[in-house]
N, C-alpha and C. Protein backbone atom coordinates (compact mmCIF):
# COMPACT_ATOMS: atom_id res chain seq x y z
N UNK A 1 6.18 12.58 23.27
CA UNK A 1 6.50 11.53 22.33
C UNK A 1 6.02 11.92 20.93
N UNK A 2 6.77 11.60 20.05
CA UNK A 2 6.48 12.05 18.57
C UNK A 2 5.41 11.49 18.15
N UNK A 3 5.68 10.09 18.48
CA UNK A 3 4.51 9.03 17.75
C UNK A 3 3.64 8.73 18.64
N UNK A 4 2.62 9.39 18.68
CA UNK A 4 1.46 9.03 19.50
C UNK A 4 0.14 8.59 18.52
N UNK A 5 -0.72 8.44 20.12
CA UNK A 5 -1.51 7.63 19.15
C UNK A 5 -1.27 6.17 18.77
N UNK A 6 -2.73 5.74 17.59
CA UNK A 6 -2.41 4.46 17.05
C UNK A 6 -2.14 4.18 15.69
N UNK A 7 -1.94 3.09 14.97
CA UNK A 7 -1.58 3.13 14.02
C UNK A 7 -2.97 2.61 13.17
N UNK A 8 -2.85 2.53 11.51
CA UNK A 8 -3.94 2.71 11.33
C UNK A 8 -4.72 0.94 11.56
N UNK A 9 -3.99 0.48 12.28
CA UNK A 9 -4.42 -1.34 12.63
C UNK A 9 -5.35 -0.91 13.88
N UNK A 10 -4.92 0.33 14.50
CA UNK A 10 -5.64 0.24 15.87
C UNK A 10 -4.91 0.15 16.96
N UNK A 11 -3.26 -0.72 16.49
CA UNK A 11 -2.02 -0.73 17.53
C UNK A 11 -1.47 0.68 17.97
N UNK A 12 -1.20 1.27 19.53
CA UNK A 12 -0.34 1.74 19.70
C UNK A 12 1.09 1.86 19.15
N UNK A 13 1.29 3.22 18.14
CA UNK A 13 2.72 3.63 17.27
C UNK A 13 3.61 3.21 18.43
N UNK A 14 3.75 3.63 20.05
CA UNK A 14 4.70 3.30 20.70
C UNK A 14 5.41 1.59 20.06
N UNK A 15 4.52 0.72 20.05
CA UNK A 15 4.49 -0.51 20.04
C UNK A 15 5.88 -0.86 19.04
N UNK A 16 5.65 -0.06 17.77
CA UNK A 16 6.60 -0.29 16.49
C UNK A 16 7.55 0.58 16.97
N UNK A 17 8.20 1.89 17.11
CA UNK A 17 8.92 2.47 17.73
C UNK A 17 9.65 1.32 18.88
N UNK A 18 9.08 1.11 20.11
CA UNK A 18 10.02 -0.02 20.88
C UNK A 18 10.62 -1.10 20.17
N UNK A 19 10.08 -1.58 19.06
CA UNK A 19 10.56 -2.76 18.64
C UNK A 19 11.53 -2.43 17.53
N UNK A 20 11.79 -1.17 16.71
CA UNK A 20 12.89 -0.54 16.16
C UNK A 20 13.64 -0.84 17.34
N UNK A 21 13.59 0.16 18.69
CA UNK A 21 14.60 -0.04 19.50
C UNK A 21 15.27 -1.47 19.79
N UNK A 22 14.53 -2.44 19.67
CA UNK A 22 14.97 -3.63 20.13
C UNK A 22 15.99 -3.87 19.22
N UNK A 23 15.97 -3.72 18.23
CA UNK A 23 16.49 -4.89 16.52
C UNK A 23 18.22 -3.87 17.02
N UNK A 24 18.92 -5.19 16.53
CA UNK A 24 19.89 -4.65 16.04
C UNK A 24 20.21 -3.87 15.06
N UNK A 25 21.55 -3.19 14.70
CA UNK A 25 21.92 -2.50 13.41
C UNK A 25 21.36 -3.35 11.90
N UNK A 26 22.03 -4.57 11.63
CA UNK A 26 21.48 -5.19 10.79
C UNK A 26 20.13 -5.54 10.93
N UNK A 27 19.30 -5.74 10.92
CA UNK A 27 17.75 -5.81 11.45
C UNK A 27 17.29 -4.15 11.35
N UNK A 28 17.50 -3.19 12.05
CA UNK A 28 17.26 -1.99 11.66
C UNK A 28 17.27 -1.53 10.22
N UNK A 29 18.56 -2.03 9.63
CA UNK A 29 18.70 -1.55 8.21
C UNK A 29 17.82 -2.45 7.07
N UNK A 30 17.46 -3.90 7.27
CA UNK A 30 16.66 -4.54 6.42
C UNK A 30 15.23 -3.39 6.91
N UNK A 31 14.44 -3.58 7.75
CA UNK A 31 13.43 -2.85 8.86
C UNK A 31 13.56 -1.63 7.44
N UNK A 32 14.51 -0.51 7.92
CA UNK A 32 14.11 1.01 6.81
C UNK A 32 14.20 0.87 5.75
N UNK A 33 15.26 -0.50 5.05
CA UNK A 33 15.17 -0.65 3.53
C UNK A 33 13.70 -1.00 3.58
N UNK A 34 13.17 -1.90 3.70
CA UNK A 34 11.37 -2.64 3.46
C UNK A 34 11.06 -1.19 3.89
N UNK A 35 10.47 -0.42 4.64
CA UNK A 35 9.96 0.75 5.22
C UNK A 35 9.82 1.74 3.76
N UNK A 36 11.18 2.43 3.80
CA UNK A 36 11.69 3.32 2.73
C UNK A 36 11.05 3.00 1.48
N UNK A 37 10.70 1.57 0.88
CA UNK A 37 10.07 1.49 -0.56
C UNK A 37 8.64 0.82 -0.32
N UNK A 38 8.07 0.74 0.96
CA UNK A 38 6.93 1.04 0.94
C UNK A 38 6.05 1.93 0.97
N UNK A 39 7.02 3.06 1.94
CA UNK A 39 6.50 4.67 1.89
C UNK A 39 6.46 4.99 0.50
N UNK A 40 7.45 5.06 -0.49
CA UNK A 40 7.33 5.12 -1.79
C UNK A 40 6.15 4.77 -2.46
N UNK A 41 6.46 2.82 -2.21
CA UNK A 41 4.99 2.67 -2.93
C UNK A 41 3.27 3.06 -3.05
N UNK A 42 3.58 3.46 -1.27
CA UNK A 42 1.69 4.23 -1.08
C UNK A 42 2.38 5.99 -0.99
N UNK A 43 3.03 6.30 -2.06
CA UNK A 43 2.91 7.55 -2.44
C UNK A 43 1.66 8.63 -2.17
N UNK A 44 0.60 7.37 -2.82
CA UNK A 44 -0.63 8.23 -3.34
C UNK A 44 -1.72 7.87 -2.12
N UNK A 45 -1.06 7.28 -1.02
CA UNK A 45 -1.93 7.71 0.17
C UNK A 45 -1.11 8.29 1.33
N UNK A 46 -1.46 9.54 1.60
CA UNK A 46 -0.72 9.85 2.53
C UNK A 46 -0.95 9.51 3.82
N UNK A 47 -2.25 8.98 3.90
CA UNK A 47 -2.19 8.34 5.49
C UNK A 47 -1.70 6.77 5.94
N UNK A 48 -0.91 6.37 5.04
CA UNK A 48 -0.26 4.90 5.53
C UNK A 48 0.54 5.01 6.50
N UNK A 49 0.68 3.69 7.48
CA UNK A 49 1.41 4.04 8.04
C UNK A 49 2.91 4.18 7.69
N UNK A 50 3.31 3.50 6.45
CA UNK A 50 4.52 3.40 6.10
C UNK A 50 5.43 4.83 5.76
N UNK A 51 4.38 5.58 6.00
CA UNK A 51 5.36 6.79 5.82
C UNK A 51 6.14 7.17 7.12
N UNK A 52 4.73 7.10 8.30
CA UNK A 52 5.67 7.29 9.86
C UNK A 52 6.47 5.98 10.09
N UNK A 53 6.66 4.84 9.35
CA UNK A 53 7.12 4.02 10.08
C UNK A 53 8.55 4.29 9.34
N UNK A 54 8.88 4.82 7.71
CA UNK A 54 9.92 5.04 7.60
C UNK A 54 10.62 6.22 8.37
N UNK A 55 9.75 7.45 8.83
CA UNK A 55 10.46 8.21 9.56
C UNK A 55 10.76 7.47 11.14
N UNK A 56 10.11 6.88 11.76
CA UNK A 56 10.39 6.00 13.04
C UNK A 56 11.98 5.32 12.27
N UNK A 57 12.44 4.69 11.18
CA UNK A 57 13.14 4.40 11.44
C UNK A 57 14.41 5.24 11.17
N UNK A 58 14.36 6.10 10.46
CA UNK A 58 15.47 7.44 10.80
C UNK A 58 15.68 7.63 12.02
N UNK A 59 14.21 7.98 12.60
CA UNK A 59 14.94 8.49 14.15
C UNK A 59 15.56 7.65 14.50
N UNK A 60 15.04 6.30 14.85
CA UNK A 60 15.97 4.79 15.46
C UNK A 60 17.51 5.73 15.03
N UNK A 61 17.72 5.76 13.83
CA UNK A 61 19.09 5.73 13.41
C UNK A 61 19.84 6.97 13.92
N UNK A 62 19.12 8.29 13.93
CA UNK A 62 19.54 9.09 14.86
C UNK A 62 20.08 8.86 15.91
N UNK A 63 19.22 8.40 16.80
CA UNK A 63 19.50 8.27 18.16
C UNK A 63 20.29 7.40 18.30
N UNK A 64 20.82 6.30 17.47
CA UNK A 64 21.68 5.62 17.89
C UNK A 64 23.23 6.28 17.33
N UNK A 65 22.90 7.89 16.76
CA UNK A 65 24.16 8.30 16.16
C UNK A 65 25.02 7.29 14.92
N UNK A 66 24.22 6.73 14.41
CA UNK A 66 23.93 5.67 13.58
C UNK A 66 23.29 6.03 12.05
N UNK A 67 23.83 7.71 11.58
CA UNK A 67 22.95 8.07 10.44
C UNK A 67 22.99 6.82 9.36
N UNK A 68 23.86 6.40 9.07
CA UNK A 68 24.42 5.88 8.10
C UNK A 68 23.88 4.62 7.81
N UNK A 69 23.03 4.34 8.36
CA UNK A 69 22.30 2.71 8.51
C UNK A 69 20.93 3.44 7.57
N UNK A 70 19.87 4.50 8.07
CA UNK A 70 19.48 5.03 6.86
C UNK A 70 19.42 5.11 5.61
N UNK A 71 21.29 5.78 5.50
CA UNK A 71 21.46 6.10 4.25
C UNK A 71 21.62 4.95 3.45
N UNK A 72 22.35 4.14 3.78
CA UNK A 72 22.51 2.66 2.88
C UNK A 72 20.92 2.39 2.67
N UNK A 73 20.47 1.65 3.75
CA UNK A 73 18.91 1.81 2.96
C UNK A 73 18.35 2.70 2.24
N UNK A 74 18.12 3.76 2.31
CA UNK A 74 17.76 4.84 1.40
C UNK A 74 18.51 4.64 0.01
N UNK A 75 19.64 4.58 0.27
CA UNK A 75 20.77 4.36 -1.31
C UNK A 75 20.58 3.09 -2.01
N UNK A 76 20.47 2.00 -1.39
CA UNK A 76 19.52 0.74 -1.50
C UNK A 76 18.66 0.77 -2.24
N UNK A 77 17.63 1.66 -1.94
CA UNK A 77 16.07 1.86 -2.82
C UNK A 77 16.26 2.50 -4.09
N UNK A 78 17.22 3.60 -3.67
CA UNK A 78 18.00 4.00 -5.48
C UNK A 78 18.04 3.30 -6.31
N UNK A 79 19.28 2.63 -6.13
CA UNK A 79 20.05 1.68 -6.75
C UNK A 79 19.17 0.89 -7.74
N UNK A 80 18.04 0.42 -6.49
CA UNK A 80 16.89 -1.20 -6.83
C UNK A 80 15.64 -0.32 -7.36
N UNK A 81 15.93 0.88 -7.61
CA UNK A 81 14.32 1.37 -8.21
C UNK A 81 13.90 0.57 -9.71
């Protein structure tokens, strides 16, 4: 498993990973838009979790062969910088 371990709350990463899986497409894509410009915002710490939680939600989008839910979020954060 990629995401092992806990997060920095103390929660098992599995925990957030399953619950990507749960959300629908819409729900996924609000989920990496919020994700995507929080990783941004703690730039200047690299141990947040918001950085694995924006890559947790790429993969989500991978695996569902679903790149494109990503990219709108990602293009999203552009746009609204």
């Amino acid at each position: 498993m990629k995401y092992k371990g806990n997060d920095n709350s103390g929660k098992p990463k599995a925990d957030y990973v399953a619950k990507l899986a749960g959300m629908d497409d819409a729900a996924l894509f609000d989920e990496a838009k919020n994700k995507i410009w929080l990783s941004a915002y703690a730039n200047n710490n690299p141990r947040s979790d918001y950085h694995w939680h924006a890559d947790a939600c790429y993969d989500e989008c991978q695996s569902r062969n679903k790149p494109e839910i990503y990219q709108r979020a990602y293009d999203y954060n552009v746009r609204n910088a």
